[in-house]
PDB file of N, CA and C in Angstrom:
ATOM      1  N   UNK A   1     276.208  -7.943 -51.313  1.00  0.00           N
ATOM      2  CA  UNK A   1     276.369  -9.039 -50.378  1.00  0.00           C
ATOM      3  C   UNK A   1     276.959 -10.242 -51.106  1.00  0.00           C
ATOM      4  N   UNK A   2     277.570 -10.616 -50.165  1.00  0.00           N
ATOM      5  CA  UNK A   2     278.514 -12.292 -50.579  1.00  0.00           C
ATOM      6  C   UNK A   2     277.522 -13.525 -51.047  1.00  0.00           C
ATOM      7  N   UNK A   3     277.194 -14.416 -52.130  1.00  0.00           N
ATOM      8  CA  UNK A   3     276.377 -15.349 -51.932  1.00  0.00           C
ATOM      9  C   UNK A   3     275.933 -16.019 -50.812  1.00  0.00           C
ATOM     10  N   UNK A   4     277.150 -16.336 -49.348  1.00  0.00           N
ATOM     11  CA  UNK A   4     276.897 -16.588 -48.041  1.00  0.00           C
ATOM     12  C   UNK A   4     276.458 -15.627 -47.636  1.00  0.00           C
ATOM     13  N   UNK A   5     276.395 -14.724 -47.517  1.00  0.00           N
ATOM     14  CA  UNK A   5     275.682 -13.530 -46.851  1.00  0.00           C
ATOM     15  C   UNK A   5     274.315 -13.450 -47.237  1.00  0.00           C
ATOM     16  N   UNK A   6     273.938 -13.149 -48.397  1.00  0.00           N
ATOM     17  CA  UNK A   6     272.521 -13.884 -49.046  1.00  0.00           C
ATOM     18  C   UNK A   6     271.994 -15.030 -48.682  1.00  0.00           C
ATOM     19  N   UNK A   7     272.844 -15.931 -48.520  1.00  0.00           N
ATOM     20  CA  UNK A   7     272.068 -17.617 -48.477  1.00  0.00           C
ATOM     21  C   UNK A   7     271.800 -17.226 -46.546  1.00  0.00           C
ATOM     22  N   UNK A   8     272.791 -16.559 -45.563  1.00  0.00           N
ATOM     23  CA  UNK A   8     272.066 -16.706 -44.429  1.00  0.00           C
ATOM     24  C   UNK A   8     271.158 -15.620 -44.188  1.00  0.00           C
ATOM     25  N   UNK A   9     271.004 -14.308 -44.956  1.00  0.00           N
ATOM     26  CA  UNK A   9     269.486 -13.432 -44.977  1.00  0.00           C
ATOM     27  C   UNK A   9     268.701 -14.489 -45.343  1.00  0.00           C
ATOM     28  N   UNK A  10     268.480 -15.319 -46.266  1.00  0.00           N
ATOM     29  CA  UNK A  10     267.595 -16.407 -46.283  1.00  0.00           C
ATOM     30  C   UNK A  10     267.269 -17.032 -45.728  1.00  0.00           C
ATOM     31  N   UNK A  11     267.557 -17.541 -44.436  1.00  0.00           N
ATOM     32  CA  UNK A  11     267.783 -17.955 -43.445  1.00  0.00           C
ATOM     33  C   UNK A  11     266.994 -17.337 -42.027  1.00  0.00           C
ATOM     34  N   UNK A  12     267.761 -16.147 -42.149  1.00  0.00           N
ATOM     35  CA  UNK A  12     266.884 -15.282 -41.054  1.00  0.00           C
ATOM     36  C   UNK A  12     265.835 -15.215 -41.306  1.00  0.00           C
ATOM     37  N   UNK A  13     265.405 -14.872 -43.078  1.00  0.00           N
ATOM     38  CA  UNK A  13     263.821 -14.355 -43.256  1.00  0.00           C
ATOM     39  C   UNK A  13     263.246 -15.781 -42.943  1.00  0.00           C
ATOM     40  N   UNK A  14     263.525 -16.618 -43.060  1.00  0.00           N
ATOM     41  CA  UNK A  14     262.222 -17.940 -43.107  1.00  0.00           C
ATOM     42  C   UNK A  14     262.384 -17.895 -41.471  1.00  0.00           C
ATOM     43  N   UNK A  15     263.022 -17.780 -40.799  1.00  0.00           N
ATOM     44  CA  UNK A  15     262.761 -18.133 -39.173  1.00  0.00           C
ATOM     45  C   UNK A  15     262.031 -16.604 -39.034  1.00  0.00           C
ATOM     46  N   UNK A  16     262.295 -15.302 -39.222  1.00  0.00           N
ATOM     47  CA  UNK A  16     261.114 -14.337 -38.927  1.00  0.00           C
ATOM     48  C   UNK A  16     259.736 -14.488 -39.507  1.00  0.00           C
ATOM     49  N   UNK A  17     260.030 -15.662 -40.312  1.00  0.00           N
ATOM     50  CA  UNK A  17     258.676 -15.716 -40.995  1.00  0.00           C
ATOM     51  C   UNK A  17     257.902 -16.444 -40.438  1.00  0.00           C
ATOM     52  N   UNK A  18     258.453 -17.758 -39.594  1.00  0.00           N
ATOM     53  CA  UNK A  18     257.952 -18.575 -38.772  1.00  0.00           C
ATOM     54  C   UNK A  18     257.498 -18.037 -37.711  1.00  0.00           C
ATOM     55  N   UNK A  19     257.758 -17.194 -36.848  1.00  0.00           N
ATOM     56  CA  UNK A  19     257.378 -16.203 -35.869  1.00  0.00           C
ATOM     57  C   UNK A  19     256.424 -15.652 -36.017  1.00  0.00           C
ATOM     58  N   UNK A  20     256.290 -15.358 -37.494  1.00  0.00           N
ATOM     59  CA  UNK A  20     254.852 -14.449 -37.708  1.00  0.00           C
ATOM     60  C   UNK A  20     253.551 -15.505 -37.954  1.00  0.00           C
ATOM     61  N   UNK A  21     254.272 -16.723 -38.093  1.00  0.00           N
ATOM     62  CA  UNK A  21     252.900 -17.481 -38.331  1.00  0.00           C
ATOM     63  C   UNK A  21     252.226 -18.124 -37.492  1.00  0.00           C
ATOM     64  N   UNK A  22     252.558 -17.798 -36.168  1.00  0.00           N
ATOM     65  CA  UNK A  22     252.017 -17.655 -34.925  1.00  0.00           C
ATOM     66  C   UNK A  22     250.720 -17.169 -34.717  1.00  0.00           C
ATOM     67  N   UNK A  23     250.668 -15.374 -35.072  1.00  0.00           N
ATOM     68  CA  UNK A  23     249.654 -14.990 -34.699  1.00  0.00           C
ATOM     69  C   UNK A  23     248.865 -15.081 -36.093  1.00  0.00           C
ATOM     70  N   UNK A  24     249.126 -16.180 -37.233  1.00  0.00           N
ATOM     71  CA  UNK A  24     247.686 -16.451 -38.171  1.00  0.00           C
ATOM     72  C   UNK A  24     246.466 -15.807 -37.749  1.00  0.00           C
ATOM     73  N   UNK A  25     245.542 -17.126 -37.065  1.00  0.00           N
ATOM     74  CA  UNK A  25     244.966 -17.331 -36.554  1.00  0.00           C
ATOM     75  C   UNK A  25     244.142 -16.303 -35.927  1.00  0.00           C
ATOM     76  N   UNK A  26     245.072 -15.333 -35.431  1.00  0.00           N
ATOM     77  CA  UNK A  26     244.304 -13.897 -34.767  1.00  0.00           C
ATOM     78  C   UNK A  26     244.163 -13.106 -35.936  1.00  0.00           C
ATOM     79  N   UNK A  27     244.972 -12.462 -36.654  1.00  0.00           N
ATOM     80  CA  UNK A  27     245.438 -11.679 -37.668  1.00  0.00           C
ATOM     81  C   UNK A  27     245.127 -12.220 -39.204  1.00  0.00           C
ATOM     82  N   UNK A  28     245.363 -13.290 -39.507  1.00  0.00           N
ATOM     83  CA  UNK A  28     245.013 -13.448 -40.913  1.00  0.00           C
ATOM     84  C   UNK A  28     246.664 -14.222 -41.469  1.00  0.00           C
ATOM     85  N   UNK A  29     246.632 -14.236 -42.468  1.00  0.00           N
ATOM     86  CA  UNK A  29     248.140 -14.573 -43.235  1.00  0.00           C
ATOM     87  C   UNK A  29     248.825 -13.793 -43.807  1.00  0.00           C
ATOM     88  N   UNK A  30     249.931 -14.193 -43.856  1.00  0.00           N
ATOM     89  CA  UNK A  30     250.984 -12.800 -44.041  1.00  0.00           C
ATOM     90  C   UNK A  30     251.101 -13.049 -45.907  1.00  0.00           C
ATOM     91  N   UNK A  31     250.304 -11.521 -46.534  1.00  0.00           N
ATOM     92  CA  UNK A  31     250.540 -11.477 -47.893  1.00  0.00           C
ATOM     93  C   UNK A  31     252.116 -11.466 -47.990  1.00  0.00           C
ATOM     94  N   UNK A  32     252.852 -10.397 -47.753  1.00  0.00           N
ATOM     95  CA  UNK A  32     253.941 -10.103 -47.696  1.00  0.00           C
ATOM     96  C   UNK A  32     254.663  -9.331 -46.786  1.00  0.00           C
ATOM     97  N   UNK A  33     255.861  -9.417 -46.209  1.00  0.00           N
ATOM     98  CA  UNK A  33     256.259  -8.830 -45.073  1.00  0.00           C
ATOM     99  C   UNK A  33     257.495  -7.765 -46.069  1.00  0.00           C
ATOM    100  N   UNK A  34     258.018  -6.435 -45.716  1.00  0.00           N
ATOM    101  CA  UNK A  34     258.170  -5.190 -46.223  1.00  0.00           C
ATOM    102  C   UNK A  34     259.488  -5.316 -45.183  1.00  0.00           C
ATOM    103  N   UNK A  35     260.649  -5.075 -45.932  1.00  0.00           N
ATOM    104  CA  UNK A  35     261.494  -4.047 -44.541  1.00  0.00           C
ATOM    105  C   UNK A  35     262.298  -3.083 -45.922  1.00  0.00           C
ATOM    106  N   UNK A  36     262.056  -1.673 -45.349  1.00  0.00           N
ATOM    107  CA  UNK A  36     262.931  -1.083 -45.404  1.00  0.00           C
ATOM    108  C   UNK A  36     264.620  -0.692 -45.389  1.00  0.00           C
ATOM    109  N   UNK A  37     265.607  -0.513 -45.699  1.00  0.00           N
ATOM    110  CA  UNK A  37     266.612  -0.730 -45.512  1.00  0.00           C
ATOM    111  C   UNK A  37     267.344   0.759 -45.908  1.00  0.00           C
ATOM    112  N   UNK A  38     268.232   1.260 -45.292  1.00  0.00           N
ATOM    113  CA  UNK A  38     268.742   2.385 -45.846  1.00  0.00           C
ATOM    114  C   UNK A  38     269.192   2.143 -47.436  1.00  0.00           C
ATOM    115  N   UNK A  39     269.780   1.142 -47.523  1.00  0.00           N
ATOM    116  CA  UNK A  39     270.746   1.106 -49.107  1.00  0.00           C
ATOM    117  C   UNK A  39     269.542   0.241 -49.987  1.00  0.00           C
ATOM    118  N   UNK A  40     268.324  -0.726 -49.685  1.00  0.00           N
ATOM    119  CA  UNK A  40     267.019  -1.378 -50.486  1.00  0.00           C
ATOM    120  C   UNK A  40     266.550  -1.782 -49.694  1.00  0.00           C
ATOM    121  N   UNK A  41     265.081  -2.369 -50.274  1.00  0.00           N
ATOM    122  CA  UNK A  41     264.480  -2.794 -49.945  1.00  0.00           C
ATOM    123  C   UNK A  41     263.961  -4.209 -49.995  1.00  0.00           C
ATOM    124  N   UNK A  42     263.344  -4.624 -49.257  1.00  0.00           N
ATOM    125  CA  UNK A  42     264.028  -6.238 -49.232  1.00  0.00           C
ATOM    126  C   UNK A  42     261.908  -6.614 -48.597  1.00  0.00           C
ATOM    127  N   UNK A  43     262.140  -7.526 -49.671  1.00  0.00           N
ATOM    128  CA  UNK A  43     260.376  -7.934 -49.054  1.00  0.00           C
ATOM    129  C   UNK A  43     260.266  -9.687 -49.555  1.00  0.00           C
ATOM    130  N   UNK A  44     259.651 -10.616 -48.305  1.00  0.00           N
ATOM    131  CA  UNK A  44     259.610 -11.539 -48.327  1.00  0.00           C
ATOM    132  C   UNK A  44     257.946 -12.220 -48.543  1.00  0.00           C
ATOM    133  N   UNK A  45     257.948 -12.998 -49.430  1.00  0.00           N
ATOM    134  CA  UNK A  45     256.011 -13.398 -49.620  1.00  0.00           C
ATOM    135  C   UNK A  45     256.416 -14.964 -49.887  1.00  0.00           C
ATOM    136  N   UNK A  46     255.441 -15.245 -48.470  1.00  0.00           N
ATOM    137  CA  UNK A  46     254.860 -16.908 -48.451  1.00  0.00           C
ATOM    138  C   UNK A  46     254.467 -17.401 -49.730  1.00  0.00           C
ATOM    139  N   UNK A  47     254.972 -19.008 -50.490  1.00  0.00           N
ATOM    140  CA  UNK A  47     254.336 -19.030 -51.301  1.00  0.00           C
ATOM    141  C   UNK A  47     254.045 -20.711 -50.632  1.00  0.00           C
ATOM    142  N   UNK A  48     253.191 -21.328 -51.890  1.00  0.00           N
ATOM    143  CA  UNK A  48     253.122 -22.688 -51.325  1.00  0.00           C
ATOM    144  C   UNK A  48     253.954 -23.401 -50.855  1.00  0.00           C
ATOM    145  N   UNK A  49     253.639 -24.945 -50.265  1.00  0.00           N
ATOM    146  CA  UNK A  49     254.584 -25.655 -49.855  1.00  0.00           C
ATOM    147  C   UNK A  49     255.548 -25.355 -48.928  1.00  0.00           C
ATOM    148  N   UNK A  50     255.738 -24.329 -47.774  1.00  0.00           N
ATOM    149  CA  UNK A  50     256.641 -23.273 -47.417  1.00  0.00           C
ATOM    150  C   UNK A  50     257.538 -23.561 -48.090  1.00  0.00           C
ATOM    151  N   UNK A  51     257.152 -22.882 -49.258  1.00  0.00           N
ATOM    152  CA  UNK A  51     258.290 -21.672 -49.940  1.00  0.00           C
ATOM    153  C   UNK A  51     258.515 -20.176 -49.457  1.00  0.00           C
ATOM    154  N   UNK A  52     259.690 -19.474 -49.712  1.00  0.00           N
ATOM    155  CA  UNK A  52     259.539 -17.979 -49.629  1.00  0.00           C
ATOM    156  C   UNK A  52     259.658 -17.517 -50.518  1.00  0.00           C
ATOM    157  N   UNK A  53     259.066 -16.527 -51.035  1.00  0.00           N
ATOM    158  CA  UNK A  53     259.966 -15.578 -52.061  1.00  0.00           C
ATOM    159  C   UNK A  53     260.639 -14.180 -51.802  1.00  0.00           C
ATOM    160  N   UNK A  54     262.239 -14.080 -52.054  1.00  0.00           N
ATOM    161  CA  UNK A  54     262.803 -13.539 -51.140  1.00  0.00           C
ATOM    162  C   UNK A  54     262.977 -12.010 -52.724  1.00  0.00           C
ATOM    163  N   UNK A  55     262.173 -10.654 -52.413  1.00  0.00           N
ATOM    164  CA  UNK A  55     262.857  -9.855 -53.114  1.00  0.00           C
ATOM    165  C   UNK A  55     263.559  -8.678 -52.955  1.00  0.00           C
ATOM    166  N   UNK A  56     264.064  -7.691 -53.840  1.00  0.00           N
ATOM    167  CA  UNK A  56     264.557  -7.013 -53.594  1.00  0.00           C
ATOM    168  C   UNK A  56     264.234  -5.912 -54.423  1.00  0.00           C
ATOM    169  N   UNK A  57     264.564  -4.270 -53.490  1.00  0.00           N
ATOM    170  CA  UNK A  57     263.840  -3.219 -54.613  1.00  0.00           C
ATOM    171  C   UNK A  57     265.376  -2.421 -54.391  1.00  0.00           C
ATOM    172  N   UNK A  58     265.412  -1.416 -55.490  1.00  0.00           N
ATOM    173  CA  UNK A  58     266.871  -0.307 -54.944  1.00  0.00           C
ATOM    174  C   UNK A  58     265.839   0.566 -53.868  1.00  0.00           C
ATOM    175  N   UNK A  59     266.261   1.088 -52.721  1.00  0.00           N
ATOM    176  CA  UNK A  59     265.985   2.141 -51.610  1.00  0.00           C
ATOM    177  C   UNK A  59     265.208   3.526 -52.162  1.00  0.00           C
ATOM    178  N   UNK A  60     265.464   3.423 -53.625  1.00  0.00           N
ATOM    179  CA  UNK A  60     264.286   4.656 -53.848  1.00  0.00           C
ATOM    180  C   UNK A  60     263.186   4.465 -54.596  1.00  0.00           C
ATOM    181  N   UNK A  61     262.577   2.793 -54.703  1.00  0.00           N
ATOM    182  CA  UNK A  61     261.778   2.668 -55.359  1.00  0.00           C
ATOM    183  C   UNK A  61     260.931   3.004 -54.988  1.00  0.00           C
ATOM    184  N   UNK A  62     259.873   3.767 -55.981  1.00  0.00           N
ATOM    185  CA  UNK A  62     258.163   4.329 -55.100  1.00  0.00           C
ATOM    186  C   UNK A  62     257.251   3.292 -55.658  1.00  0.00           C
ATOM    187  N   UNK A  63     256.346   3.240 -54.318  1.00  0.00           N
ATOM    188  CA  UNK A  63     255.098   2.601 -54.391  1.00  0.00           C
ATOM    189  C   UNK A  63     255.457   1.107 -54.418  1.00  0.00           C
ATOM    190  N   UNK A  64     256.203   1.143 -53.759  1.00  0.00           N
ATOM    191  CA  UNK A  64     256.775  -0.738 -53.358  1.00  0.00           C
ATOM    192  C   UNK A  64     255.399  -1.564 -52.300  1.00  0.00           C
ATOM    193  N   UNK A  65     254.400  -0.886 -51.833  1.00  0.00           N
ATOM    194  CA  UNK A  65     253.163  -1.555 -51.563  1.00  0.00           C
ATOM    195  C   UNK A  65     252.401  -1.996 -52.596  1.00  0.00           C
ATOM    196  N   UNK A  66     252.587  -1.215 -53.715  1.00  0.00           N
ATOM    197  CA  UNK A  66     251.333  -0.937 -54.901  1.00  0.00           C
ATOM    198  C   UNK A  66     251.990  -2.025 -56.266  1.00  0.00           C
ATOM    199  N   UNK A  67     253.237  -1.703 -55.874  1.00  0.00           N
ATOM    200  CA  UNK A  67     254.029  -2.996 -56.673  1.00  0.00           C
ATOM    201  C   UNK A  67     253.671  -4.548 -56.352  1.00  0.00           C
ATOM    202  N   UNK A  68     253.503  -4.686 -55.317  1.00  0.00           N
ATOM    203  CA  UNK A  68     253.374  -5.777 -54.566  1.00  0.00           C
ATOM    204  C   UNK A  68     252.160  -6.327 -54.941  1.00  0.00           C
ATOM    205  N   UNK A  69     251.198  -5.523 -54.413  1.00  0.00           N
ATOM    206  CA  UNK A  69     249.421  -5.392 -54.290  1.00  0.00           C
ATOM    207  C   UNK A  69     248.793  -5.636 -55.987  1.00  0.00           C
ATOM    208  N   UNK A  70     249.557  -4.926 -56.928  1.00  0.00           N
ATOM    209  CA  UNK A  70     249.016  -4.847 -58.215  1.00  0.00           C
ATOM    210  C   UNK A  70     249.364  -5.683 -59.028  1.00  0.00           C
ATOM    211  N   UNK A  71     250.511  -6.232 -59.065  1.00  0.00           N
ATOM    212  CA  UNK A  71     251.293  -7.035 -60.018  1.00  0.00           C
ATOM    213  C   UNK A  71     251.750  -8.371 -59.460  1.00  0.00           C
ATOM    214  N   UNK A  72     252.524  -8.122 -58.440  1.00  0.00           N
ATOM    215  CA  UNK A  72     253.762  -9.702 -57.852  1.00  0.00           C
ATOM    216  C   UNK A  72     252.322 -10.644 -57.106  1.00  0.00           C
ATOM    217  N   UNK A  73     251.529  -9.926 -55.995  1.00  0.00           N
ATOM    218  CA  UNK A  73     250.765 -11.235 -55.214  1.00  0.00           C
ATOM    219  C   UNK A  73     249.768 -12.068 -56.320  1.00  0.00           C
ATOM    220  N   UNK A  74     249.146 -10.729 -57.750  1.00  0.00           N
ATOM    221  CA  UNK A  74     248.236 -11.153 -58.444  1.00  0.00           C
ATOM    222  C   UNK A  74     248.648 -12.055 -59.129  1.00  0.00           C
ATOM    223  N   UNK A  75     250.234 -12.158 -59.557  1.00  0.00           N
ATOM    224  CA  UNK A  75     250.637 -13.054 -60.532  1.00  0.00           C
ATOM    225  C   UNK A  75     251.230 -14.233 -59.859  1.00  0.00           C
ATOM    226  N   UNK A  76     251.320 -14.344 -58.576  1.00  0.00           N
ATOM    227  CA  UNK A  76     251.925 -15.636 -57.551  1.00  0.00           C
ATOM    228  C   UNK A  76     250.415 -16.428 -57.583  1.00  0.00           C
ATOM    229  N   UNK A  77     249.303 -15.580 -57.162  1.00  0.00           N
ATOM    230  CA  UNK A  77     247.820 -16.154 -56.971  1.00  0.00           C
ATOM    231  C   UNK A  77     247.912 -16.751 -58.091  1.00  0.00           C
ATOM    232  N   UNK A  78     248.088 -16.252 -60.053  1.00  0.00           N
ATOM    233  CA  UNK A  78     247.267 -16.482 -60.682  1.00  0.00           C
ATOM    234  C   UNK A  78     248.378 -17.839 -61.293  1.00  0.00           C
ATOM    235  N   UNK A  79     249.424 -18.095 -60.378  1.00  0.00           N
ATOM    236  CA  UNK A  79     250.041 -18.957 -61.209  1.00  0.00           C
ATOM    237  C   UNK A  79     250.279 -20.394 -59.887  1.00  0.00           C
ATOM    238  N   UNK A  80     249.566 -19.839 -58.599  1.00  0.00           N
ATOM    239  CA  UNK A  80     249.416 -21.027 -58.253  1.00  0.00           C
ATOM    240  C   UNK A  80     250.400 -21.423 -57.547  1.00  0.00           C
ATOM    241  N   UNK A  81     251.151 -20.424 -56.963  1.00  0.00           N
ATOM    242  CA  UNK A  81     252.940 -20.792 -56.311  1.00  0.00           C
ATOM    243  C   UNK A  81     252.565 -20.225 -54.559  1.00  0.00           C
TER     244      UNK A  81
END
């Protein structure tokens, strides 16, 4: 993707992200939201201040929940972002 093409996926994800923070309140807060993609994988996590953090995996990475869950949210928690 083009840096503009990137900068407006950035774009989209923070307004789908706003959508989801709707149903908080019922549901809880969004650790991280997951999409699949034929060619990667692409996963967005709330951080403070609305920040996002916008990442990316290649399409055959395994255990992209367990990646998330074990390592990236523990080290966003433990650093306070």
């Amino acid at each position: 993707m083009t840096f503009e093409e990137t900068e407006r996926y950035a774009l989209f994800a923070t307004i789908r992200h706003s959508t989801r923070q709707v149903w908080e309140s019922k549901i809880g807060k969004v650790k991280y939201a997951l999409t699949r993609y034929e060619l990667l994988i692409r996963v967005t996590v709330p951080l403070a201040n609305n920040h996002l953090l916008l990442l990316s995996f290649d399409a055959d990475t395994k255990n992209v929940d367990s990646i998330m869950m074990d390592k990236v949210i523990p080290a966003i928690e433990e650093s306070n972002l």
